[in-house]
Protein backbone atom coordinates (compact mmCIF):
# COMPACT_ATOMS: atom_id res chain seq x y z
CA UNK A 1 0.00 0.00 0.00
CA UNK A 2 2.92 1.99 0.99
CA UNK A 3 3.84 2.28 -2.77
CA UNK A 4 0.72 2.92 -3.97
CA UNK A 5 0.41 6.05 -2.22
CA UNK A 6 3.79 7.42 -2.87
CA UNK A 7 3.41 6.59 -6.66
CA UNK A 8 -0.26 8.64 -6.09
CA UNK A 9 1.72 11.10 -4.41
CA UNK A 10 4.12 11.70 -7.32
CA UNK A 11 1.64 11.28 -10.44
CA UNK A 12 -0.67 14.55 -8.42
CA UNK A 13 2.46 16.49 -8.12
CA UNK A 14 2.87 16.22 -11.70
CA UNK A 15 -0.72 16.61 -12.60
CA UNK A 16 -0.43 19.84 -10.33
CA UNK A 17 2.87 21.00 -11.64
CA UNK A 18 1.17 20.61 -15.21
CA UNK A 19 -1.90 22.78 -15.02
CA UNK A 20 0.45 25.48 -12.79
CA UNK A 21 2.22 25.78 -15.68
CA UNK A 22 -0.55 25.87 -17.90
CA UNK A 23 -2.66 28.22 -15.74
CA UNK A 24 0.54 30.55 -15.15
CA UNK A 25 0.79 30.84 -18.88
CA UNK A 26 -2.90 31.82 -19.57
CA UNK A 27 -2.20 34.62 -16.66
CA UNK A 28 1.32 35.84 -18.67
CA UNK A 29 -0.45 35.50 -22.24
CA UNK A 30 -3.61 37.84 -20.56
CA UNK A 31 -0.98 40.36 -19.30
CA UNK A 32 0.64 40.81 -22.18
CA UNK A 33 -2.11 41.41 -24.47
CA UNK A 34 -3.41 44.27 -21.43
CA UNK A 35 0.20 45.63 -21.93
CA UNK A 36 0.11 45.74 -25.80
CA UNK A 37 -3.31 46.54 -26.44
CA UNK A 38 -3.17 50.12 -25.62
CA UNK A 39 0.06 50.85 -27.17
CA UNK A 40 -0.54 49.22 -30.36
CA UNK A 41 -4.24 51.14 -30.49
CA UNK A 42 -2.20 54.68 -30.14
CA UNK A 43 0.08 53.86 -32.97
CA UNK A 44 -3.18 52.43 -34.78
CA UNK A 45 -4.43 56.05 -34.20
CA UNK A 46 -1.47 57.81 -35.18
C-alpha cells in the first residue's frame, strides 16, 4: 500500500505542476495582451 500512495503522491504532483504551468501561462499571455493593447491602439491612431 505503501507504494501505492507514494506513486499517487508523485503522479498529483505532476498533474499539479502541469496545469500550474498551464494556468501561469494563460495569466502571462492575458498580461501581455493588457500591456500591448493600448500601445498598439495609439500607434493604430497615429
Amino acid at each position: 500500500m505503501a507504494g501505492i500512495k507514494s506513486i499517487g503522491g508523485f503522479f498529483m504532483f505532476i498533474v499539479g505542476g502541469i496545469v500550474a504551468i498551464i494556468v501561469g501561462s494563460f495569466m502571462i499571455r492575458g498580461t501581455m495582451h493588457l500591456w500591448d493593447n493600448p500601445e498598439s491602439d495609439e500607434k493604430k491612431d497615429k
